[in-house]
Protein backbone atom coordinates (compact mmCIF):
# COMPACT_ATOMS: atom_id res chain seq x y z
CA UNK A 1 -62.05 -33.81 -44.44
CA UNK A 2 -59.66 -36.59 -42.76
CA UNK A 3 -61.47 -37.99 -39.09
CA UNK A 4 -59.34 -37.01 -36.57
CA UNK A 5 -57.02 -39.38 -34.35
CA UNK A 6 -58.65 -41.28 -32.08
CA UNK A 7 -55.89 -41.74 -30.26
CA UNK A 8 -56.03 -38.04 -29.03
CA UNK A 9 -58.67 -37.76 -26.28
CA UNK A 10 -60.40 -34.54 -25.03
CA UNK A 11 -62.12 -34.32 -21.71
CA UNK A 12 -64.79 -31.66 -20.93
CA UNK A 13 -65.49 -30.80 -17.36
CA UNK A 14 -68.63 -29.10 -16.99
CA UNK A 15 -72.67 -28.65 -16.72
CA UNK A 16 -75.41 -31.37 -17.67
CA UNK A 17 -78.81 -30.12 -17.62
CA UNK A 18 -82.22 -31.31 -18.61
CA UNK A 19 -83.33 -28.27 -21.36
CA UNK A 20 -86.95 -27.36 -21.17
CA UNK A 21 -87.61 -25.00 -24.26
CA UNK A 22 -90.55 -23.06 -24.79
CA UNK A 23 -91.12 -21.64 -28.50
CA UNK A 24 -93.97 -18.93 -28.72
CA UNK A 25 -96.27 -19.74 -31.49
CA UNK A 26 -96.46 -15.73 -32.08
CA UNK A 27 -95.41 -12.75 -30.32
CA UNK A 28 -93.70 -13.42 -27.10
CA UNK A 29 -96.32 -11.59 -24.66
CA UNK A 30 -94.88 -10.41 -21.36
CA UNK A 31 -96.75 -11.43 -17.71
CA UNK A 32 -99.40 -13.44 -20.40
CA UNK A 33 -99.86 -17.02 -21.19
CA UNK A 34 -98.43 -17.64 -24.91
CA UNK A 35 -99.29 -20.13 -27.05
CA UNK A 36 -96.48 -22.35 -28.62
CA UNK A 37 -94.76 -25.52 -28.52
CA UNK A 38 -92.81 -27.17 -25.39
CA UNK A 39 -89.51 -29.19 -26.00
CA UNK A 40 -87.45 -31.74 -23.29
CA UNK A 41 -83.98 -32.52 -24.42
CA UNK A 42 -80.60 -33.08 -22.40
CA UNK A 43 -78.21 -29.97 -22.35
CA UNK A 44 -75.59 -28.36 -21.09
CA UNK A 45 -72.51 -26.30 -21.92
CA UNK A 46 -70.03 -28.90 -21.15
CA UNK A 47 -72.38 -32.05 -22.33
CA UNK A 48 -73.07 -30.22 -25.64
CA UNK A 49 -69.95 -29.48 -26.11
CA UNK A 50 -69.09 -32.99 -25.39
CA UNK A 51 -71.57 -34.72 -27.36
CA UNK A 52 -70.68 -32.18 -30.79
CA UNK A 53 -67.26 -33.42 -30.07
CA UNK A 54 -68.41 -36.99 -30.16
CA UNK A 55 -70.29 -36.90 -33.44
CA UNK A 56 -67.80 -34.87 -34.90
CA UNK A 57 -65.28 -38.04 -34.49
CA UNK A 58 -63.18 -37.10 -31.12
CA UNK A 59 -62.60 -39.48 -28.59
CA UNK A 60 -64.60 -37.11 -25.48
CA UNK A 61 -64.56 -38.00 -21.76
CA UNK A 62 -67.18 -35.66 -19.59
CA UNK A 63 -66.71 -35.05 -16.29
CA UNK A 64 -69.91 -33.79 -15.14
CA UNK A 65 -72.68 -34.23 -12.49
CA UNK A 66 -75.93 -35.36 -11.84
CA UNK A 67 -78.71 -36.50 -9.80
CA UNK A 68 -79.90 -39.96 -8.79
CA UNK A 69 -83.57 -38.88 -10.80
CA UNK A 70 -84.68 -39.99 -13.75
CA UNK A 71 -83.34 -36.38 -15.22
CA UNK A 72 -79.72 -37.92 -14.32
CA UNK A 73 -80.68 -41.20 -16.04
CA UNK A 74 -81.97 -39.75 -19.23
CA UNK A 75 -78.51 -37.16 -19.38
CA UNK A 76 -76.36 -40.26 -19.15
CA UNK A 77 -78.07 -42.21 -21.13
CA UNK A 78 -78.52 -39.67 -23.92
CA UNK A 79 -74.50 -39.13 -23.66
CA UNK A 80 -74.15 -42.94 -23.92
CA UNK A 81 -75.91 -43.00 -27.23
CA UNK A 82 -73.87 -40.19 -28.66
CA UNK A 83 -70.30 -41.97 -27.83
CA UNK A 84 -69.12 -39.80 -24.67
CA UNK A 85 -66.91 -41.78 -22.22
CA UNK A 86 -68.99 -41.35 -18.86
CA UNK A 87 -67.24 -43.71 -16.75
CA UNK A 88 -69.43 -44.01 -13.51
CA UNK A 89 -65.92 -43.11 -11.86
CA UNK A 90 -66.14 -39.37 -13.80
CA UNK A 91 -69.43 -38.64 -12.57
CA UNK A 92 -70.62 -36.79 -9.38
CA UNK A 93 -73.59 -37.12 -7.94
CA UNK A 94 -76.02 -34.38 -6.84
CA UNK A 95 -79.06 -34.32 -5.10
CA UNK A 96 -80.56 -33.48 -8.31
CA UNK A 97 -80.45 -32.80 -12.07
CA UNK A 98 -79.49 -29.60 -13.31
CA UNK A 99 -82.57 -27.68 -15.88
CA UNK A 100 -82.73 -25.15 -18.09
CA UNK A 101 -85.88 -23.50 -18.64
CA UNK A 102 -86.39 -21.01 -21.74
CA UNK A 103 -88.59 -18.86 -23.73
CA UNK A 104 -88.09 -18.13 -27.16
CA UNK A 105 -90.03 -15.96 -29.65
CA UNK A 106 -91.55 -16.91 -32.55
CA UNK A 107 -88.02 -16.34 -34.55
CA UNK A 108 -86.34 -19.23 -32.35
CA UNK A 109 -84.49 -16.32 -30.38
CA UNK A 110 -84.09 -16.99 -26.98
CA UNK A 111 -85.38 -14.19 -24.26
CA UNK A 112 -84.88 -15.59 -21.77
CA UNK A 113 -83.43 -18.19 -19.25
CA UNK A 114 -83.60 -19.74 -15.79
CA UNK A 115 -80.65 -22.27 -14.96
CA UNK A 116 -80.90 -24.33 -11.78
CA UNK A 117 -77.68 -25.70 -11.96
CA UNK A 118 -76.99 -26.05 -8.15
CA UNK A 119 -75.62 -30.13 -9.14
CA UNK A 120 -72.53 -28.41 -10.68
CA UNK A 121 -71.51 -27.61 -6.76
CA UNK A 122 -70.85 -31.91 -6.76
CA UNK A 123 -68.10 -31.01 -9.44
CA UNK A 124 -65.24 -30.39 -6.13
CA UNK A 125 -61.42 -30.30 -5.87
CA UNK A 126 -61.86 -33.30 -4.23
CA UNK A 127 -63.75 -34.58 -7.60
CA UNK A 128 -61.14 -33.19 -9.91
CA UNK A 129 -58.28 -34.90 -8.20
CA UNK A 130 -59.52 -38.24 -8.60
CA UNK A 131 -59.64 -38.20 -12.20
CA UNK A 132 -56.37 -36.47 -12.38
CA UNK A 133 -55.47 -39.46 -14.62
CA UNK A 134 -58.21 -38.72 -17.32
CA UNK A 135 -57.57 -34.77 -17.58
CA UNK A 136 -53.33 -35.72 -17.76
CA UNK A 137 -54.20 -38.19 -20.15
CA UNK A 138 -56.38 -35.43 -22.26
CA UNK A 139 -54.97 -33.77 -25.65
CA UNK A 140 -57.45 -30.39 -24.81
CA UNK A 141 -59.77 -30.02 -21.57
CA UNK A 142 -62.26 -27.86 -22.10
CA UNK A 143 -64.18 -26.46 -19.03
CA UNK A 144 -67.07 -24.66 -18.77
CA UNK A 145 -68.26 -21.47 -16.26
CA UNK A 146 -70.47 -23.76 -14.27
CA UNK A 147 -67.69 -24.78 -12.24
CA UNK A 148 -67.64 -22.69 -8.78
CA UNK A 149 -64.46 -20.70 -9.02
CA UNK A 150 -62.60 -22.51 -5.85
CA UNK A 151 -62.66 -25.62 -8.20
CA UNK A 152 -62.32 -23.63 -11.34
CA UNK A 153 -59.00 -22.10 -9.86
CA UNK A 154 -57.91 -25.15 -8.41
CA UNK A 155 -58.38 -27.16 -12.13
CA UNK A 156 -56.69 -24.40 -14.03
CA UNK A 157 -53.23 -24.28 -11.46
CA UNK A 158 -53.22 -28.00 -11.02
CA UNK A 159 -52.41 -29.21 -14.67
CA UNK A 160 -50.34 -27.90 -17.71
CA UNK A 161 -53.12 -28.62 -20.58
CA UNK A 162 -54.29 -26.51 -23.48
CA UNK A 163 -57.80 -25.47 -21.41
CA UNK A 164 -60.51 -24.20 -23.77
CA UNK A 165 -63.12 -22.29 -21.63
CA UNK A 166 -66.63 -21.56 -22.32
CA UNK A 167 -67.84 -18.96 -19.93
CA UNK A 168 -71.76 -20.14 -19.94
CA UNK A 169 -73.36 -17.15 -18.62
CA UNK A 170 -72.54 -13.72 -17.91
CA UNK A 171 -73.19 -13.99 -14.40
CA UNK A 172 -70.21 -16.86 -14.14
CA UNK A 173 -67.98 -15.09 -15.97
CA UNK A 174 -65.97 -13.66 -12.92
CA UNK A 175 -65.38 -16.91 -12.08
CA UNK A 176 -62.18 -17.11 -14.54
CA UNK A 177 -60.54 -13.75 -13.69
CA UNK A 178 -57.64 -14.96 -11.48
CA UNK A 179 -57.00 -17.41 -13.47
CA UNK A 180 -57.70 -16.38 -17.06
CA UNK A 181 -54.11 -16.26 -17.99
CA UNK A 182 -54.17 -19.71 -18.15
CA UNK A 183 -56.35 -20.78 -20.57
CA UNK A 184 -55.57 -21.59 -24.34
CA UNK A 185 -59.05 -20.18 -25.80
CA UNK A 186 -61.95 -18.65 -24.21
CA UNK A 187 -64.85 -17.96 -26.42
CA UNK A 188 -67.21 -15.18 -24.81
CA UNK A 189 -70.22 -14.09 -26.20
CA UNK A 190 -70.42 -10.25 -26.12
CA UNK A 191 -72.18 -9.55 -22.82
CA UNK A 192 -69.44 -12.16 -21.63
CA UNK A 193 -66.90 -10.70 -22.92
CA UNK A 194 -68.15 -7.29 -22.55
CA UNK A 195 -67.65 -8.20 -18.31
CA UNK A 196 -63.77 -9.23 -19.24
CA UNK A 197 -63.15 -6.11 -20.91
CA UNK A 198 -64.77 -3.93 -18.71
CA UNK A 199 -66.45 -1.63 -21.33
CA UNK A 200 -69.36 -1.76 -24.13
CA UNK A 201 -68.62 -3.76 -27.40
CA UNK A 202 -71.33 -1.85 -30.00
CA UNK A 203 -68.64 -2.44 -33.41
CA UNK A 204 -66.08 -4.69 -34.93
CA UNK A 205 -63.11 -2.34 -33.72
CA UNK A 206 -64.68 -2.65 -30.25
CA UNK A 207 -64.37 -6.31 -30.43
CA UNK A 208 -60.62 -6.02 -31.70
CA UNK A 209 -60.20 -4.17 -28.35
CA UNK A 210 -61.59 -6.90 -26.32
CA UNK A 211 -59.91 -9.73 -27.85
CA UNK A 212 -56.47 -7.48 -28.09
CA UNK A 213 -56.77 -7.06 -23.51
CA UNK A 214 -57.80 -10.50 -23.33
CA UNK A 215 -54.41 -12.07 -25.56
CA UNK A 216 -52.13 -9.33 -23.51
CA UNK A 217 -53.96 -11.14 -20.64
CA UNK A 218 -52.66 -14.20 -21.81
CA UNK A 219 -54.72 -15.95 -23.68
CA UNK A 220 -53.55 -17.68 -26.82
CA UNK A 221 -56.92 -17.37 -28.90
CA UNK A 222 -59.74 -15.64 -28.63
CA UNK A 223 -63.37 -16.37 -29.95
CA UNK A 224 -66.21 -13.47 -29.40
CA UNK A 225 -69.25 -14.73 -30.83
CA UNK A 226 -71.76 -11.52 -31.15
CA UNK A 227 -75.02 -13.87 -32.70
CA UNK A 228 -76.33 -11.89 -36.24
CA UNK A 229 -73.42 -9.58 -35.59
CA UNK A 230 -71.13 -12.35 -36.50
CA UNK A 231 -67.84 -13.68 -34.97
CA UNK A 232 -64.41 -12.08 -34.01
CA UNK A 233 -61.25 -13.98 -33.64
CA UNK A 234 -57.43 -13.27 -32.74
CA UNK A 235 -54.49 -14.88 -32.11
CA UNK A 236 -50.71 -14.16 -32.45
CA UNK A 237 -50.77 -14.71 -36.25
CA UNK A 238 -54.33 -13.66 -37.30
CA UNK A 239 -57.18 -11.71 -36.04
CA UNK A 240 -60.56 -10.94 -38.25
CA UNK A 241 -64.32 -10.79 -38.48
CA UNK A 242 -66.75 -13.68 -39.96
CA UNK A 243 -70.16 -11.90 -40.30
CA UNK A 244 -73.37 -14.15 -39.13
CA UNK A 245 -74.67 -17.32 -41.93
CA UNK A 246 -77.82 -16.02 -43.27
CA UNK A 247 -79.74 -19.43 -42.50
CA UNK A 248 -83.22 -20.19 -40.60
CA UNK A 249 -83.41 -20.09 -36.87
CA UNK A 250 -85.42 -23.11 -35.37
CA UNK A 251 -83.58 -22.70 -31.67
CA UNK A 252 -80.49 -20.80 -31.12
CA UNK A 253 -79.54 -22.46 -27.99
CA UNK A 254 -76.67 -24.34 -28.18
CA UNK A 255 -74.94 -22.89 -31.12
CA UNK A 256 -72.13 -21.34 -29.46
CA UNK A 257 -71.30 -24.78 -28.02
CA UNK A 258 -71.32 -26.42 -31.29
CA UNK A 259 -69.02 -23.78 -32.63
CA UNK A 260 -66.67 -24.49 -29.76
CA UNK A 261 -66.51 -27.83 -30.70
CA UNK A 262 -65.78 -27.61 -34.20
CA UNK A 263 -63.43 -25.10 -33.46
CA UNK A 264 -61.44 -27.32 -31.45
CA UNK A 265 -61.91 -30.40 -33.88
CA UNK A 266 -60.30 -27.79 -36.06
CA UNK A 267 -57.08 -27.46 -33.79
CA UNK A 268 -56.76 -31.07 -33.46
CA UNK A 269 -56.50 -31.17 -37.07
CA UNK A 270 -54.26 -28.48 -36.81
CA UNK A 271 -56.14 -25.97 -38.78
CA UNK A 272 -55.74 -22.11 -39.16
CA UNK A 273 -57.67 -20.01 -36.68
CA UNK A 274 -60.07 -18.34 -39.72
CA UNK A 275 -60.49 -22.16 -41.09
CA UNK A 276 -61.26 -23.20 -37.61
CA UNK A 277 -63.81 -19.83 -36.89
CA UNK A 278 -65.32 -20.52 -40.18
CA UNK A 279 -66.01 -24.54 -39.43
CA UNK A 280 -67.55 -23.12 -36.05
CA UNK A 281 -69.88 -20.95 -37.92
CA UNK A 282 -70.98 -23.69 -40.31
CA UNK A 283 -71.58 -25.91 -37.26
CA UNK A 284 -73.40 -23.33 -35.15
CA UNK A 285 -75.95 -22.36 -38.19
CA UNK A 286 -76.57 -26.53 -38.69
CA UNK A 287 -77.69 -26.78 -35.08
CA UNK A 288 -80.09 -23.45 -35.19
CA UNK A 289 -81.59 -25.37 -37.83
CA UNK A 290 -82.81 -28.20 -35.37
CA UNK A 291 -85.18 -27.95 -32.41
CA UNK A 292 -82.86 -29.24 -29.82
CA UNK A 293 -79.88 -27.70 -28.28
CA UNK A 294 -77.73 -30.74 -30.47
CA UNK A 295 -78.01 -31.52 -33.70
CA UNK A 296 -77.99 -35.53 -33.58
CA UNK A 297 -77.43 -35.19 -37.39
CA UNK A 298 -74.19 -33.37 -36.64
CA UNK A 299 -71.11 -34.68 -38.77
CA UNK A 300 -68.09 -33.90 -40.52
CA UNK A 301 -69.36 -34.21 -43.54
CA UNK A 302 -72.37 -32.40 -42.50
CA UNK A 303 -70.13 -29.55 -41.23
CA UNK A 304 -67.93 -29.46 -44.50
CA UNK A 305 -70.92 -29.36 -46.72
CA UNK A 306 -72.47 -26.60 -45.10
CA UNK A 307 -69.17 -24.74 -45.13
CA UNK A 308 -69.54 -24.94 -49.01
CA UNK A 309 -72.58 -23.57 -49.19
CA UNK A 310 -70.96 -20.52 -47.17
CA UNK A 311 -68.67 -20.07 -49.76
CA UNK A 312 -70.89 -19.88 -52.81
């Protein structure tokens, strides 16, 4: 697979969090202490998306925001060292760090998840418009649902980019409503896109439904990501269904944003919207496979080769 042009820049706007993970060493025992394993790493829709993008070759700017703690220190540093662009001019600054804390079962499921991601609110119009320059400059601008929606709104009306949006939790989903017609891709998970729809998504015709209101909406692509049930994808030339890898589960956070980022490596490259779900997959089931939310072995070799193994 060819490296894509560096010359064609991508700038993610959204969420930077320090992830505390907690993996149950057994059963996951409600209102009880559990025994297991506890895990720091830096997070974050939009950073993780951002940093995938990075070691997958693309030239990434992030426009996020943190605190002046050592949390904020260890997030920029940690994008640094990946090859994100965080110009100190393209960063807000909170009173602190976003975190993540989450409990997972002894299966590397996550059960669930408490966000404090009140350093997002830094991320203002005001914020946006002065690095208009960076986001006109941008081939893609992906955004995430930590934005509040006055800036969310604002971002999406302001510029004529391709805007890939990641909806990061089902209580932010609302936030892209008014404005959904404007985005490129959106890639929901089914609870998220479940709230779009406005009605239950239990089968694969279900998610055709979905993904058919959302392009009449108008969307160009749609991505519905429904874990072990698998992915389900549309666009005006192709829709289908890519069922789940069978590989092991060491933490599923942060798969969906490695799939968004290998999906969009994949449109850079120009790619076919089944080529680009499957490349997601293959990325998504490489970083289950790793205790943090990245993988830091993430490539696209890496990608391709797991790919093959898909295929035999």
């Amino acid at each position: 697979m060819v490296e894509p042009k560096t010359q064609e820049q991508v700038t993610v706007i959204g969420g930077a969090t320090v992830d505390i993970s907690g993996f149950a060493a057994d059963y996951l025992t409600p209102q009880a202490s559990n025994p297991g394993v506890i895990e720091f790493c830096t997070g974050g829709v939009g950073k993780n998306i951002a940093e995938n993008l990075a070691r997958l070759g693309v030239k990434t700017r992030l426009l996020t925001a943190v605190g002046n703690d050592p949390f904020g220190t260890q997030i920029l540093a940690d994008c640094k060292t990946a090859g994100i662009d965080v110009d100190p001019a393209a960063i807000a600054r909170a009173g602190t760090s976003s975190v993540d804390l989450a409990m997972h079962d002894r299966h590397g499921d996550m059960q669930l998840s408490i966000s404090q991601m009140d350093a997002t609110e830094a991320i203002t119009i005001d914020f946006i418009k002065k690095n208009r320059r960076a986001i006109q400059e941008s081939s893609i601008v992906v955004v995430d649902g930590n934005l509040n929606q006055q800036t969310l709104e604002y971002l999406l009306s302001a510029f004529s980019k391709p805007f890939f949006f990641d909806p990061a939790a089902l209580s932010k989903v609302g936030r892209i409503k008014n404005v959904m017609a404007k985005c490129h891709s959106i890639k929901p998970n089914r609870l998220e896109a479940e709230a779009l729809w406005g009605s239950r998504i239990e089968t694969q015709a279900h998610a055709q439904q979905a993904a058919q209101f959302l392009i009449e909406s108008g969307i160009n692509e749609v991505f519905i990501t429904m874990a072990s049930a698998g992915v389900f994808f549309m666009n005006d030339e192709a829709a289908g269904h890519l069922p789940a890898a069978d590989t092991p589960v060491v933490n599923d956070r942060g798969a969906g944003d490695a799939f968004m980022a290998a999906v969009i490596y994949g449109y850079l490259k120009e790619m076919k919207i089944r080529e680009r779900c499957a490349l997601g997959m293959a990325a998504a089931a490489l970083t289950m496979a790793h205790q943090n939310t990245v993988n830091p072995s993430l490539s696209v070799t890496l990608v391709q080769e797991m790919l093959e193994t898909f295929r035999k």
